[in-house]
C-alpha atoms as a PDB file:
ATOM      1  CA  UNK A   1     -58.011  35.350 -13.181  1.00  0.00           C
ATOM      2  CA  UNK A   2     -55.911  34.256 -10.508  1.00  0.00           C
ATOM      3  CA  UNK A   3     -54.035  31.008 -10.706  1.00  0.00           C
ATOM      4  CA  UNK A   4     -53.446  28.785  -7.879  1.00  0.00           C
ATOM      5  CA  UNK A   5     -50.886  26.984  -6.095  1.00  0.00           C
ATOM      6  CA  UNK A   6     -51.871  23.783  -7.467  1.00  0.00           C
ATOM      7  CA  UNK A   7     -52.129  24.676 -11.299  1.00  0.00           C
ATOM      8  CA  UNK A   8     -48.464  26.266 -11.025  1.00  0.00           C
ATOM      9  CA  UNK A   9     -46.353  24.025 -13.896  1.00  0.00           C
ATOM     10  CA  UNK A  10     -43.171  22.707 -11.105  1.00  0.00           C
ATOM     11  CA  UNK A  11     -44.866  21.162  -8.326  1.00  0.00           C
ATOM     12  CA  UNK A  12     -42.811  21.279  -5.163  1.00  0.00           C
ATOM     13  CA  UNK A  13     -42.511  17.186  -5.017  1.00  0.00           C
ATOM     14  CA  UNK A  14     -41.031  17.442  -7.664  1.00  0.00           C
ATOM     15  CA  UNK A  15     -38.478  19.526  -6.871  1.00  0.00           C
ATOM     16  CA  UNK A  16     -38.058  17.856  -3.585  1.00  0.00           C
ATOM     17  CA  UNK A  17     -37.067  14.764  -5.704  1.00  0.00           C
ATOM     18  CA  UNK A  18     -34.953  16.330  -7.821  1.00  0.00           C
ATOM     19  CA  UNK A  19     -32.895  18.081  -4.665  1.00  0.00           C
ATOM     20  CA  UNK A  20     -32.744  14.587  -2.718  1.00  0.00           C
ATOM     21  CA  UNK A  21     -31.287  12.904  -6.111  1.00  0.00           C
ATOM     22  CA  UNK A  22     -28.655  15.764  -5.798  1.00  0.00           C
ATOM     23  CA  UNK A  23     -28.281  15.179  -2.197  1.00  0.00           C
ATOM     24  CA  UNK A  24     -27.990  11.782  -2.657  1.00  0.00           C
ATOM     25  CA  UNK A  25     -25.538  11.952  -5.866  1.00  0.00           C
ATOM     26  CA  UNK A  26     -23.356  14.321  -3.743  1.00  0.00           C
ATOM     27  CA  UNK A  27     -23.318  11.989  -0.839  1.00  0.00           C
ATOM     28  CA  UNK A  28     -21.869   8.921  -3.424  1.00  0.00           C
ATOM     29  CA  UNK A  29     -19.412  10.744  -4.776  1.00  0.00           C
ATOM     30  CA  UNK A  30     -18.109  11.854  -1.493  1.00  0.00           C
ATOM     31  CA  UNK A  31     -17.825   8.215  -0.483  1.00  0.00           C
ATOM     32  CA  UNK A  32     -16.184   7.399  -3.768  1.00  0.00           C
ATOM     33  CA  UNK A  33     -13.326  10.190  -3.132  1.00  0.00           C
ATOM     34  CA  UNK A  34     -12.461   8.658   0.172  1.00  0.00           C
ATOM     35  CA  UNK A  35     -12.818   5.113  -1.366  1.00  0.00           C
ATOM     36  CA  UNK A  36     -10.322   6.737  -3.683  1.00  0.00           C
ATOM     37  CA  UNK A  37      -7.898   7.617  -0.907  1.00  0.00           C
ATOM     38  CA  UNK A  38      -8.147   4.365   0.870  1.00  0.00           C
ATOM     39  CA  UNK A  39      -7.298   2.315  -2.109  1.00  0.00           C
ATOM     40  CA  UNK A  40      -3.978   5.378  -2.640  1.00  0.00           C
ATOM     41  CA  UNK A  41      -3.238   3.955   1.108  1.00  0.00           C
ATOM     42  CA  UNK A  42      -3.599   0.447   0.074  1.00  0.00           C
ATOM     43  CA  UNK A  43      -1.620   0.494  -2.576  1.00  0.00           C
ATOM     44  CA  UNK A  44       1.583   2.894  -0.603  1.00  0.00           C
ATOM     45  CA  UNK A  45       1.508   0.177   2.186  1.00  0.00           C
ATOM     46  CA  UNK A  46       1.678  -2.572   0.008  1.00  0.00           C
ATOM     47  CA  UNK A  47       4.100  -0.933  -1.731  1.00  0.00           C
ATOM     48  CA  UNK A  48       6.536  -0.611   1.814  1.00  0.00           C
ATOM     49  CA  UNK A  49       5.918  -4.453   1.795  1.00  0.00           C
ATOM     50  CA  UNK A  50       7.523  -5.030  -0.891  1.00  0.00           C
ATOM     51  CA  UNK A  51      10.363  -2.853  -0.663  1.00  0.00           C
ATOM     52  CA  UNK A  52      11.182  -4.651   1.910  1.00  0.00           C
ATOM     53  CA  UNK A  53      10.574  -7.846   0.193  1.00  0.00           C
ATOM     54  CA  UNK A  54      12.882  -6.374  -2.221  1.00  0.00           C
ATOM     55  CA  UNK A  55      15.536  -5.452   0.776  1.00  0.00           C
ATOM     56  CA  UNK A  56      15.617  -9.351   2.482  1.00  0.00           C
ATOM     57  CA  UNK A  57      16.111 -11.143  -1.570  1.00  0.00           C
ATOM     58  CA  UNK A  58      19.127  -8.572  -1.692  1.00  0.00           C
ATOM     59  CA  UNK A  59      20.144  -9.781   1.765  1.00  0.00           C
ATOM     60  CA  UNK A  60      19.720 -13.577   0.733  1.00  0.00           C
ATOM     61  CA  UNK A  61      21.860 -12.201  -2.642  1.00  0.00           C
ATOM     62  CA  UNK A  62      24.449 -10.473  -1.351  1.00  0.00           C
ATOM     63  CA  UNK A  63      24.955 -13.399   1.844  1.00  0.00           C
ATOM     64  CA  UNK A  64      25.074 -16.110  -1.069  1.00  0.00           C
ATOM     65  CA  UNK A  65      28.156 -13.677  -2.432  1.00  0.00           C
ATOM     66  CA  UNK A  66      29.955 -13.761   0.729  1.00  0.00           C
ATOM     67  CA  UNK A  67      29.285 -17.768   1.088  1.00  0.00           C
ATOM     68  CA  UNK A  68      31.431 -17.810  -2.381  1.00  0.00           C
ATOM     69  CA  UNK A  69      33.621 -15.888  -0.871  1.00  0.00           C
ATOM     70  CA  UNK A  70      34.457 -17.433   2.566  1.00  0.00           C
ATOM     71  CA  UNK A  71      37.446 -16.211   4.385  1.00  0.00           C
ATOM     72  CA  UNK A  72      38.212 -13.177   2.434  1.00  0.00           C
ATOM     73  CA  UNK A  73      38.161  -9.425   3.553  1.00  0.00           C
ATOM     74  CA  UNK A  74      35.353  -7.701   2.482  1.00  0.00           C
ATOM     75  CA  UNK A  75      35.393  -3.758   1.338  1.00  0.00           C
ATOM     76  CA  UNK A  76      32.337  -2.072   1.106  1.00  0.00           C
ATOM     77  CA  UNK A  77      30.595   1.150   0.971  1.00  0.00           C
ATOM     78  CA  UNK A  78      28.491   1.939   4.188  1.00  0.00           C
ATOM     79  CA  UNK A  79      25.901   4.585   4.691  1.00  0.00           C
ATOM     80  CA  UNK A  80      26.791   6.675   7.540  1.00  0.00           C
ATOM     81  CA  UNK A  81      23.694   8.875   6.938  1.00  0.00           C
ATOM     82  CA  UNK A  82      21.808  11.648   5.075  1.00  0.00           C
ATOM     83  CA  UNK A  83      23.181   9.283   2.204  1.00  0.00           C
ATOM     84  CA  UNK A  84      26.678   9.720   3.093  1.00  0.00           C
ATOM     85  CA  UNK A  85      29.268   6.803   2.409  1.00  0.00           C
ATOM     86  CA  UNK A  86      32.545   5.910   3.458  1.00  0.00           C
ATOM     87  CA  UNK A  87      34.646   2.734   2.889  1.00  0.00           C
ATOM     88  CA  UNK A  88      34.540   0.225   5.401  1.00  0.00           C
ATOM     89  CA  UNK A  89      36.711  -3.077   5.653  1.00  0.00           C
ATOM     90  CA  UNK A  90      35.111  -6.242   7.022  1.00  0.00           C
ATOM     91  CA  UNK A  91      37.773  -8.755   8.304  1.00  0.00           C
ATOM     92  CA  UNK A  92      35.306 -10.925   9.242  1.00  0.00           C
ATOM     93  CA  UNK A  93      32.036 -11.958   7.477  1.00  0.00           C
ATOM     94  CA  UNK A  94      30.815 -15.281   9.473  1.00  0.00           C
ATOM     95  CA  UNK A  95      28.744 -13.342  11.354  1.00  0.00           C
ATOM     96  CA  UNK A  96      26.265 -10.208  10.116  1.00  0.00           C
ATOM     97  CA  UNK A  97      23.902  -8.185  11.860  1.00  0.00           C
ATOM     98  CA  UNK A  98      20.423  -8.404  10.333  1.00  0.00           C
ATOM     99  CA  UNK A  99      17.722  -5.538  11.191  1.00  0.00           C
ATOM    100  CA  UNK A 100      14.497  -8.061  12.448  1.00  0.00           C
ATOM    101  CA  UNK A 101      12.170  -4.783  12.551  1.00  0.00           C
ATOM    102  CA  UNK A 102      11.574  -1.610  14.993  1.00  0.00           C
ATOM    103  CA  UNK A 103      15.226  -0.599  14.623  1.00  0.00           C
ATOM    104  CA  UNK A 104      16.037  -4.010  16.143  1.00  0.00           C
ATOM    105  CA  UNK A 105      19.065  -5.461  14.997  1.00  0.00           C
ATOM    106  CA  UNK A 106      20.495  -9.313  15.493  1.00  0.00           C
ATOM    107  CA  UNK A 107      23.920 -10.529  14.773  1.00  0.00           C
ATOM    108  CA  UNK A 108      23.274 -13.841  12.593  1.00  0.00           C
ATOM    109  CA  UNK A 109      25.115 -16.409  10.850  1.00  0.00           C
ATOM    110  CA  UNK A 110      25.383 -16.243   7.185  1.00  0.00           C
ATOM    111  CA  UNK A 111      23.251 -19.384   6.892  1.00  0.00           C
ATOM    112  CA  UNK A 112      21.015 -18.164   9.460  1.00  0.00           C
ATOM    113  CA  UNK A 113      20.396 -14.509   8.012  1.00  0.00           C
ATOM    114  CA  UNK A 114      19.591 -16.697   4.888  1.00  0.00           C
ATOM    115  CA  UNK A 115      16.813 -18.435   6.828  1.00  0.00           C
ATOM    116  CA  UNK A 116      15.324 -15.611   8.565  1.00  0.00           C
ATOM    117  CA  UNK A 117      15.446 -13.436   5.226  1.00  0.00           C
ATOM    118  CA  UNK A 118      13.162 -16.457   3.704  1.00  0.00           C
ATOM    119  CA  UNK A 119      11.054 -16.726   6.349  1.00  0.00           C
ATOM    120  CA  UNK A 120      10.193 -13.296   6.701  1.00  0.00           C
ATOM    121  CA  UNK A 121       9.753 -12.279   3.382  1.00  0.00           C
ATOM    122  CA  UNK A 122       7.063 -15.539   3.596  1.00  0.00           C
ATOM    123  CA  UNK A 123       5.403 -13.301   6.216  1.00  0.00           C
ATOM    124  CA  UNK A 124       5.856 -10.295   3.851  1.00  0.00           C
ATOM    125  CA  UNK A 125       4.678 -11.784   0.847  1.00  0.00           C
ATOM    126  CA  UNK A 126       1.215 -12.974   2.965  1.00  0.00           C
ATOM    127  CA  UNK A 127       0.677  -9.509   4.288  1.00  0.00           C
ATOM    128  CA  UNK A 128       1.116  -8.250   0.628  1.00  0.00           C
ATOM    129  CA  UNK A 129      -1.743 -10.657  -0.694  1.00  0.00           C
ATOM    130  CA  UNK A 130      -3.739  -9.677   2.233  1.00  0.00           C
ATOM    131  CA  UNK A 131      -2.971  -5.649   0.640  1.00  0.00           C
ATOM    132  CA  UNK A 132      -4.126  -6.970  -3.264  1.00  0.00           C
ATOM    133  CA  UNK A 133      -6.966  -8.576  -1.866  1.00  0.00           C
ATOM    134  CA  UNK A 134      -8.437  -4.976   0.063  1.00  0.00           C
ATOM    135  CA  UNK A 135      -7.340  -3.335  -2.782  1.00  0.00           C
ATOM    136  CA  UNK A 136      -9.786  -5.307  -5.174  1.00  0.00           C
ATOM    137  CA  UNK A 137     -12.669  -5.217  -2.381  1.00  0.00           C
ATOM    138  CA  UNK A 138     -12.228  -1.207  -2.569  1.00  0.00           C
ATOM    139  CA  UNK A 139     -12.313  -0.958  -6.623  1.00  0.00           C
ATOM    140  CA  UNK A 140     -15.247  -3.379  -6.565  1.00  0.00           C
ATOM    141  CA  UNK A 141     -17.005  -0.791  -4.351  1.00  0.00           C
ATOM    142  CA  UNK A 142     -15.536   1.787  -6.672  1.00  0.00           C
ATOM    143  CA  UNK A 143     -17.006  -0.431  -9.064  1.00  0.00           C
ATOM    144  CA  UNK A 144     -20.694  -0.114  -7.461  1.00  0.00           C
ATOM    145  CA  UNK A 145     -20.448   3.545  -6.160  1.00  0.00           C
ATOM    146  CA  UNK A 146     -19.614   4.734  -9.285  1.00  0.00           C
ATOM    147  CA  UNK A 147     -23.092   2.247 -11.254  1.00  0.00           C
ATOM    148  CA  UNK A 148     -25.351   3.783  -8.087  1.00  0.00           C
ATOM    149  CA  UNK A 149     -24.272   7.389  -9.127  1.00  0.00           C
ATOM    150  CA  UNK A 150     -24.796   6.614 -12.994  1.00  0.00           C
ATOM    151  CA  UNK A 151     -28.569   5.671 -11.911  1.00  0.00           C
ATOM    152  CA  UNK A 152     -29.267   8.650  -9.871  1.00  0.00           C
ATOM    153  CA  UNK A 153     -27.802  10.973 -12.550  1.00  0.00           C
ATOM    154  CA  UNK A 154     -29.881   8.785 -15.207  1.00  0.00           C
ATOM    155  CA  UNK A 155     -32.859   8.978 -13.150  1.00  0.00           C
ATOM    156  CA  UNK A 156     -31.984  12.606 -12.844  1.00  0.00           C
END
């Protein structure tokens, strides 16, 4: 007796169900790796941010020390490159040069490096929310990616 196509136990819908779940399963999980990598990205550039947050308090800092110390010479270490220092001797200290961005530089007041430092690490400080707040929109997607894939394989 010869048995049909029909009566065979695995009907092909079946397996064409089964290799679209797959598909599909794949497919998440290759969105969740590069959700993965844009959150890793997220999280470096907010991380810049606030190293140079951290850079403009030391400015404010270390200006506030030379306000104390108005009128004296100043010695200091100063990196000459490739993390190379040599001494250097300030005579003067009423006026410092402040980097304002792309390699920019801008000879300031003491009082006015203190105002620009505050100012910009305002600026700082709002681009660094606007960082957290991406970085919770990705792990919420993360979040739903990772529910959707826990279906399919459940449905699996």
């Amino acid at each position: 007796m010869r048995q049909h196509e029909d009566d065979h136990p695995t009907s092909s819908g079946v397996d064409s169900e089964d290799h679209e779940g797959k598909e599909k399963t794949s497919a998440y999980e290759a969105f969740m790796q590069r959700l993965k990598a844009d959150l890793q990205h997220v999280y470096s550039l907010r991380g810049s941010v606030q190293t140079r947050i951290d850079a403009y308090q030391a400015l404010i800092t270390n200006t506030m020390a030379l306000e104390a110390e108005d009128g004296q010479d100043l010695r200091t270490l100063v990196n000459v490159g490739a993390e190379f220092y040599c001494q250097a001797e300030v005579p003067n200290t009423a006026r410092i040069y402040v980097d304002v961005g792309l390699g920019f530089h801008v000879e300031l007041s003491r009082t006015e490096a203190v105002d620009f430092a505050k100012v910009y690490i305002q600026s700082l400080e709002t681009q660094t929310e606007k960082y957290t707040e991406k970085a919770a929109r990705i792990k919420a997607h993360l979040k739903l990616v990772g529910e959707g894939i826990f279906e399919l394989n459940k449905q699996s």
